[in-house]
N, C-alpha and C. Protein backbone atom coordinates (compact mmCIF):
# COMPACT_ATOMS: atom_id res chain seq x y z
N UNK A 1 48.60 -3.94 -33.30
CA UNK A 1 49.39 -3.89 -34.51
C UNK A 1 50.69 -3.18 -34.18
N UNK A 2 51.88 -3.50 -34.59
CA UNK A 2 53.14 -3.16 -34.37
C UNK A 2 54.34 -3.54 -35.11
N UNK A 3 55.45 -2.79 -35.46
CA UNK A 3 56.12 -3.23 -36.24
C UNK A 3 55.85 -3.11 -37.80
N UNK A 4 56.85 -2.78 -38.85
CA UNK A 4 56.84 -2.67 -39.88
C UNK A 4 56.08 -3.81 -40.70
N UNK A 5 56.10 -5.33 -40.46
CA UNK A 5 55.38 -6.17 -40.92
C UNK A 5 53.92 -5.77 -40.68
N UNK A 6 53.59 -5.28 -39.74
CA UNK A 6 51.64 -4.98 -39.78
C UNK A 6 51.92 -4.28 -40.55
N UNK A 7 52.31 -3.09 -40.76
CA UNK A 7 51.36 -1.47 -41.89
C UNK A 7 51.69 -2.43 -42.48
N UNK A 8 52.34 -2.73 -43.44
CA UNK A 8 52.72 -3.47 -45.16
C UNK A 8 51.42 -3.67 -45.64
N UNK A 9 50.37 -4.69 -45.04
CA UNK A 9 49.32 -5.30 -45.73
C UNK A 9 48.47 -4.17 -45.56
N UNK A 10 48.34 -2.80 -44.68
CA UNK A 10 47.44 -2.19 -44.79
C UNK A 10 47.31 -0.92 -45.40
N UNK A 11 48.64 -0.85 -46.16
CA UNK A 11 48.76 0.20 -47.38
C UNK A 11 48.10 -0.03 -47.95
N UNK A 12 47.50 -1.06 -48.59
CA UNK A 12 46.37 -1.32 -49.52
C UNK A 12 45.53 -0.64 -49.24
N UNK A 13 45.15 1.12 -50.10
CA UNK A 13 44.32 1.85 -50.08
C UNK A 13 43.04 1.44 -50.84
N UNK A 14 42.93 0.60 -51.77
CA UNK A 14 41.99 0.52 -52.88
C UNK A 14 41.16 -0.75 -51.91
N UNK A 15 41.67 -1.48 -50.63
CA UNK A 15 41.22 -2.67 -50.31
C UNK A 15 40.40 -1.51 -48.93
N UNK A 16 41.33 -0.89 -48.40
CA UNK A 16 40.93 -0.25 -47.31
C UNK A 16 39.25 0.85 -47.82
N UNK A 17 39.56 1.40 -48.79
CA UNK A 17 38.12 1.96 -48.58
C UNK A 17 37.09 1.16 -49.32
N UNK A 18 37.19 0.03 -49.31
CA UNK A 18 35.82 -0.71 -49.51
C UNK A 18 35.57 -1.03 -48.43
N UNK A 19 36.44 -1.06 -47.37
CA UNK A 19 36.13 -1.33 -46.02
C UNK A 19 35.29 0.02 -45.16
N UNK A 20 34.52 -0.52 -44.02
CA UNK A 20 33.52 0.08 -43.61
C UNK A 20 34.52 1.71 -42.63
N UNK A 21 33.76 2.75 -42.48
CA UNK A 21 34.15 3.94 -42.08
C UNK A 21 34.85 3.78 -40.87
N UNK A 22 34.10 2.76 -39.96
CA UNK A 22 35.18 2.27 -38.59
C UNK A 22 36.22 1.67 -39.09
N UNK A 23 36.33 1.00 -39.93
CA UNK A 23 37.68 -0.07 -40.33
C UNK A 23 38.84 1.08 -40.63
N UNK A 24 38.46 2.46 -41.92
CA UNK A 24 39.67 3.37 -42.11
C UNK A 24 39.52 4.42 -41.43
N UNK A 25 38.67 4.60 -40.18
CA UNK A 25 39.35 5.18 -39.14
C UNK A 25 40.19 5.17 -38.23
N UNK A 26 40.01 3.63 -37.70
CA UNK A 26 41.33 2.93 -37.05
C UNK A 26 42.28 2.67 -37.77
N UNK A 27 42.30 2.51 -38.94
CA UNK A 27 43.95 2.31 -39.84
C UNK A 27 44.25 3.82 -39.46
N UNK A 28 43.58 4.72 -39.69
CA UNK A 28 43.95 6.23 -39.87
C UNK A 28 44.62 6.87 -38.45
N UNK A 29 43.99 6.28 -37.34
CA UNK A 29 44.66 6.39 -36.13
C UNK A 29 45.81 5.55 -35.63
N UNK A 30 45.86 4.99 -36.17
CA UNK A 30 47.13 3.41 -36.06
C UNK A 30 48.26 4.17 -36.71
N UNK A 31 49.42 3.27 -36.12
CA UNK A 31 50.89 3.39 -37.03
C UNK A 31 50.76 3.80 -38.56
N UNK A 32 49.70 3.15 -39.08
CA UNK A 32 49.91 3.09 -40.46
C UNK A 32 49.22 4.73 -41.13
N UNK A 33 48.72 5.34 -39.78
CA UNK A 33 48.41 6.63 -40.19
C UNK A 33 49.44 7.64 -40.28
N UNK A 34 50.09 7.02 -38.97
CA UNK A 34 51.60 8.26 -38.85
C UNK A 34 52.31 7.97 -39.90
N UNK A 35 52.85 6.51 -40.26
CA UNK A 35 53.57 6.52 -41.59
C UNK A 35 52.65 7.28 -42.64
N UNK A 36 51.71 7.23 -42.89
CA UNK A 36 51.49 8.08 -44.19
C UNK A 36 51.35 9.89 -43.60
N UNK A 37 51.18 9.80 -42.86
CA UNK A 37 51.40 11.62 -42.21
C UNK A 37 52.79 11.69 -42.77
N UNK A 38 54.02 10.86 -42.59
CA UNK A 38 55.03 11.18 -42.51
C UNK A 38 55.41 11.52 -44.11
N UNK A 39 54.79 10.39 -44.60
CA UNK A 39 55.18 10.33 -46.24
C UNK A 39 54.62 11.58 -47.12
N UNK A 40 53.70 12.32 -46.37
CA UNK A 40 53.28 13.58 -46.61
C UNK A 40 54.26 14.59 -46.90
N UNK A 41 55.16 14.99 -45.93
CA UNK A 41 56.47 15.53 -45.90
C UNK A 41 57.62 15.11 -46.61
N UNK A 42 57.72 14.36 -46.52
CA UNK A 42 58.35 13.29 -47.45
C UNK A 42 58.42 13.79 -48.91
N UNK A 43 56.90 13.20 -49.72
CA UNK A 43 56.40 13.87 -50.57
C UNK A 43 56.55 15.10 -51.01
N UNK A 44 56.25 16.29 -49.87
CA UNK A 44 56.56 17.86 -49.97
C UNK A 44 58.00 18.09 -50.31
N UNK A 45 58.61 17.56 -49.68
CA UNK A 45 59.96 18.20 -49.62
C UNK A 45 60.65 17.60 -50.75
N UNK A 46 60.35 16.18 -51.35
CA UNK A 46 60.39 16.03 -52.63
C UNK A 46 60.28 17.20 -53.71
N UNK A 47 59.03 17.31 -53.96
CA UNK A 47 58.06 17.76 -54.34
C UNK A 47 59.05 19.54 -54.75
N UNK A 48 59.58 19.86 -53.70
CA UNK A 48 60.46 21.33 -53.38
C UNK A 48 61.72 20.83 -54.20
N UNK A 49 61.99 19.57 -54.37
CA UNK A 49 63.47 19.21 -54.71
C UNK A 49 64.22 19.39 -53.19
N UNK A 50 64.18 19.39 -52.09
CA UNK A 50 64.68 19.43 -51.26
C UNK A 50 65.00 17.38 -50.75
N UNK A 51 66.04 16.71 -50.98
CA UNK A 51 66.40 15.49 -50.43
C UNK A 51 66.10 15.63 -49.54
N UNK A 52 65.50 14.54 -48.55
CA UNK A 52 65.07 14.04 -47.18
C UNK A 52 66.33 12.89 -46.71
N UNK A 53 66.99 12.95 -45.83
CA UNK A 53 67.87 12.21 -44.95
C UNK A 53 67.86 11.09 -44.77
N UNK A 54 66.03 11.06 -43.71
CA UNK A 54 66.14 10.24 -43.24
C UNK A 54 63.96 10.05 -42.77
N UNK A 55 63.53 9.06 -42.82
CA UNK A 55 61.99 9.66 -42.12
C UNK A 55 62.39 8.42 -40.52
N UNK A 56 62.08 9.07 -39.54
CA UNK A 56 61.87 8.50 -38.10
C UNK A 56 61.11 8.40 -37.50
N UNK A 57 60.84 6.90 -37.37
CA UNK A 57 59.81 6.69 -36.86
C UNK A 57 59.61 6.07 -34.99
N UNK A 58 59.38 6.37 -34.16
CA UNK A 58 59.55 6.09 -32.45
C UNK A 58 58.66 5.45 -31.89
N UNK A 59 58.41 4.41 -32.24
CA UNK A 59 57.15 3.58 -31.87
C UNK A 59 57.05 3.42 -29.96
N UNK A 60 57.78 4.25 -29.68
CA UNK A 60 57.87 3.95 -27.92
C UNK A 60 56.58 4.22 -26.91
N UNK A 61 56.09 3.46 -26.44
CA UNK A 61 55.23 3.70 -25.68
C UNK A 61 55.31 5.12 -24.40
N UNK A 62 56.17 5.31 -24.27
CA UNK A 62 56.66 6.97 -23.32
C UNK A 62 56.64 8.16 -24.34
N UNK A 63 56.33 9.12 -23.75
CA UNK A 63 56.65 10.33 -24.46
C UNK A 63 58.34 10.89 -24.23
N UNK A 64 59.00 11.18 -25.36
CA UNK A 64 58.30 12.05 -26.04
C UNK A 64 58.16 10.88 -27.39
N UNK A 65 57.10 11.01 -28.35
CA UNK A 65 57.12 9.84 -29.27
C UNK A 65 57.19 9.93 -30.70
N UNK A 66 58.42 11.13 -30.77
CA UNK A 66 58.60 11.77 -31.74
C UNK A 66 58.55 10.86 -33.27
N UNK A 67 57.89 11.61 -34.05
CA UNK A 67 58.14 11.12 -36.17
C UNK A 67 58.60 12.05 -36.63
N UNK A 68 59.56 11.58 -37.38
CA UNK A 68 59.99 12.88 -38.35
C UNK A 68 60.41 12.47 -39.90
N UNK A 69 60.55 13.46 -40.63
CA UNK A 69 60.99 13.42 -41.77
C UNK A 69 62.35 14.65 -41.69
N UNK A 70 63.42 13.78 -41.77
CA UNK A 70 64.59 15.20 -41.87
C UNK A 70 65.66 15.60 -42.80
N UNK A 71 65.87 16.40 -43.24
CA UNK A 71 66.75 16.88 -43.70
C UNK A 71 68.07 17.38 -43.42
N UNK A 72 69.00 17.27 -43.87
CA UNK A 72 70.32 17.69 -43.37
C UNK A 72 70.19 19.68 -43.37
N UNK A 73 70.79 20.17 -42.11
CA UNK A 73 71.05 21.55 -42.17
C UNK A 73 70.86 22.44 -43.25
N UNK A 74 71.93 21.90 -44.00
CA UNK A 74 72.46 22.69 -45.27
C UNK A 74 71.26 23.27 -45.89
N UNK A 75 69.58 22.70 -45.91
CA UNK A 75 69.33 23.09 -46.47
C UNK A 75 67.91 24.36 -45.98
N UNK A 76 68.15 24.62 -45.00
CA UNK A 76 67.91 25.43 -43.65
C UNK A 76 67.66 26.53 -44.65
N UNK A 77 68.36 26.96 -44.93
CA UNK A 77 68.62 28.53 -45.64
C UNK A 77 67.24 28.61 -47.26
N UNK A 78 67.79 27.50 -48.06
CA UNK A 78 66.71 27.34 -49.49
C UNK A 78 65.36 27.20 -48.50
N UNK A 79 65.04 26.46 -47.24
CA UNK A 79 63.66 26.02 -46.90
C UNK A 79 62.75 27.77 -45.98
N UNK A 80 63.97 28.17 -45.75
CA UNK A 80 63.34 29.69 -44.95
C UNK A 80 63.48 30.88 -46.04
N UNK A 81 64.33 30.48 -47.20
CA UNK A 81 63.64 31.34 -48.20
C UNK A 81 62.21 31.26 -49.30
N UNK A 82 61.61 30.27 -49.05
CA UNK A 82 60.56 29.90 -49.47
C UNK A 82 59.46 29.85 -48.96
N UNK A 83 58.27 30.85 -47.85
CA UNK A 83 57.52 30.22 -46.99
C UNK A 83 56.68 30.03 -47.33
N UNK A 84 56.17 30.06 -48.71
CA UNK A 84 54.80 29.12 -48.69
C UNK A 84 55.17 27.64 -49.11
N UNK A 85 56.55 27.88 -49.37
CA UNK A 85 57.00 26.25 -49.41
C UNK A 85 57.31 25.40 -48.17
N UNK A 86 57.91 26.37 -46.92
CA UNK A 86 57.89 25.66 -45.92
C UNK A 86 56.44 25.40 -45.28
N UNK A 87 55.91 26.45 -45.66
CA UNK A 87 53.82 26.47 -44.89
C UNK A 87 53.54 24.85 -45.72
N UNK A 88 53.94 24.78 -46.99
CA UNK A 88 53.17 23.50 -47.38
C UNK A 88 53.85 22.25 -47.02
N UNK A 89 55.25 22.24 -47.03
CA UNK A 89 55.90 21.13 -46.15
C UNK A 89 55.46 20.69 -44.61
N UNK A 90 54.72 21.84 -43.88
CA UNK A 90 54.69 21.90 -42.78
C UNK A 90 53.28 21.19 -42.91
N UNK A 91 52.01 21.56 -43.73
CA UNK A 91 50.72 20.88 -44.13
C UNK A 91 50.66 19.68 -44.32
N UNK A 92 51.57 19.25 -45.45
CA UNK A 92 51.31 18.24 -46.08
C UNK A 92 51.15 16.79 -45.41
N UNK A 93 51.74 16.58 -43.79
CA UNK A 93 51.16 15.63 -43.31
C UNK A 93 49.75 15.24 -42.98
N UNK A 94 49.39 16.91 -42.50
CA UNK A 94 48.07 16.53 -42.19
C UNK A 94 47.24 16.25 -43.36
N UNK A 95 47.22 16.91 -44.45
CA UNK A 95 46.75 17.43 -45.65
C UNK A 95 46.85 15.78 -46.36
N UNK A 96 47.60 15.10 -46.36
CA UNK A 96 47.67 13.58 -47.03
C UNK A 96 46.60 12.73 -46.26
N UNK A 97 46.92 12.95 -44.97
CA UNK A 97 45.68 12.11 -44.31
C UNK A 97 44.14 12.60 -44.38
N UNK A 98 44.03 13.80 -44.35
CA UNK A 98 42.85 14.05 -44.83
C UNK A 98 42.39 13.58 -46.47
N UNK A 99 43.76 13.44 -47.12
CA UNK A 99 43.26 12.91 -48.64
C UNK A 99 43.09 11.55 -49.02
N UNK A 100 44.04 10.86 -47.74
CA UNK A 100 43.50 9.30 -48.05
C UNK A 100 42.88 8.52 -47.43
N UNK A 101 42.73 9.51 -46.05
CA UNK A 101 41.68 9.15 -45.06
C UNK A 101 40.38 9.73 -44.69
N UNK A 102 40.28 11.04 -45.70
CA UNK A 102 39.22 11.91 -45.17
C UNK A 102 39.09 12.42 -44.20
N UNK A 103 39.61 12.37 -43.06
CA UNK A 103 39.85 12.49 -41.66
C UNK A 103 41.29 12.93 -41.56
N UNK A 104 41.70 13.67 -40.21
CA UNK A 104 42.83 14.21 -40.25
C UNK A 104 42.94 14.46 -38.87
N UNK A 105 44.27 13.90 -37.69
CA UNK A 105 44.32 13.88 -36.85
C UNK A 105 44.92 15.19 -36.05
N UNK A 106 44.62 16.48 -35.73
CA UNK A 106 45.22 17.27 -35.27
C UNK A 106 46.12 16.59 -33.90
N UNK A 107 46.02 15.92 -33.32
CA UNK A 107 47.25 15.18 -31.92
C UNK A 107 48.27 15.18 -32.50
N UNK A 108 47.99 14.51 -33.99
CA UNK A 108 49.20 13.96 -34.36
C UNK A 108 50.06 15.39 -35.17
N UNK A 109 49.11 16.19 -35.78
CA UNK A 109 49.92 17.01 -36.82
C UNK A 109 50.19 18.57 -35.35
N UNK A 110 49.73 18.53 -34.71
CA UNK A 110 49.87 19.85 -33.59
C UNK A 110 50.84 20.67 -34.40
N UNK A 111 52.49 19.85 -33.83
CA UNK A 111 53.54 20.95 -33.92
C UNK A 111 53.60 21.23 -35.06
N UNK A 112 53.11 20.52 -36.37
CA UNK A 112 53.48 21.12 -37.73
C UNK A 112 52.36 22.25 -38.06
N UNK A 113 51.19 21.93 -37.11
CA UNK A 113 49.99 23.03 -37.60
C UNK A 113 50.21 24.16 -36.56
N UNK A 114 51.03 24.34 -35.80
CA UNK A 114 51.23 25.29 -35.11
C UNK A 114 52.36 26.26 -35.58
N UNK A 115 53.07 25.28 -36.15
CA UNK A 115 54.33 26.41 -36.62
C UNK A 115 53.85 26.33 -38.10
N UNK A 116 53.14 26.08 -39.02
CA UNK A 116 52.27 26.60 -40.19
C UNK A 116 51.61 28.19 -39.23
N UNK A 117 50.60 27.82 -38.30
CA UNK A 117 50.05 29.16 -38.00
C UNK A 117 50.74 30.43 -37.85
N UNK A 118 52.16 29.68 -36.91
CA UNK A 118 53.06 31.15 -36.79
C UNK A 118 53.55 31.40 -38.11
N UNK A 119 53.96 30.95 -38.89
CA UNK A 119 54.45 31.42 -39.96
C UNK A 119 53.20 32.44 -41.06
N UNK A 120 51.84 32.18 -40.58
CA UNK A 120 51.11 32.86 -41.16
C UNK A 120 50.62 34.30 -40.12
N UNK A 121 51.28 34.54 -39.53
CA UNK A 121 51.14 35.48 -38.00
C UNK A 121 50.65 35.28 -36.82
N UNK A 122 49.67 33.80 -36.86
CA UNK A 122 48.74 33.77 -35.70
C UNK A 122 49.68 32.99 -34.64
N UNK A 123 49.21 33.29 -33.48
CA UNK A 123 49.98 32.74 -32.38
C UNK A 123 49.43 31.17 -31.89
């Protein structure tokens, strides 16, 4: 599966969990998982009133195979005066996939669950 034409048909959440536990585990590990990890943040930073830029997606087979959801600078300053707002911006990818997948990929969420931890003191 590849390319924006595959996820399309497999947003269908209401079709996907009538399907069997192997079927929305592999959607959940597929492209169509990172797009909704992404839309997580997305969501959050909504959610803060903070506008999102741009979400990026790097389908490249090499590392590094970066996704992002970004924001312009400017708003650097409102997002580090808020940290349980940045702790939940920083969640909310993983935190969506665990809500529409039940499952939740730490590979994929690492750097956001790592800099959630530092921001809560742990190393």
């Amino acid at each position: 599966m590849s390319g924006a034409s595959a996820l399309l048909p497999m947003l269908d959440l209401q079709r996907l969990r009538m399907g069997s536990e192997s079927d929305w585990k592999a959607v959940a590990r597929s492209e169509t998982g990172t797009v909704i990890h992404e839309v997580g943040h997305f969501l959050a930073a909504a959610k803060l009133g903070l506008p999102s830029d741009f979400v990026m997606f790097n389908w490249a087979s090499e590392s590094p195979c970066k996704h992002a959801v970004y924001m312009h600078e400017r708003y650097n300053d409102e997002v580090r005066a808020n940290p349980s707002g940045l702790l939940g911006l920083l969640a909310a990818g993983y935190a969506v996939e665990m809500r529409v997948f039940g499952i939740g990929f730490l590979n994929r969420a690492t750097s956001d669950l790592e800099a959630a931890a530092g921001l809560l003191g742990f190393k």
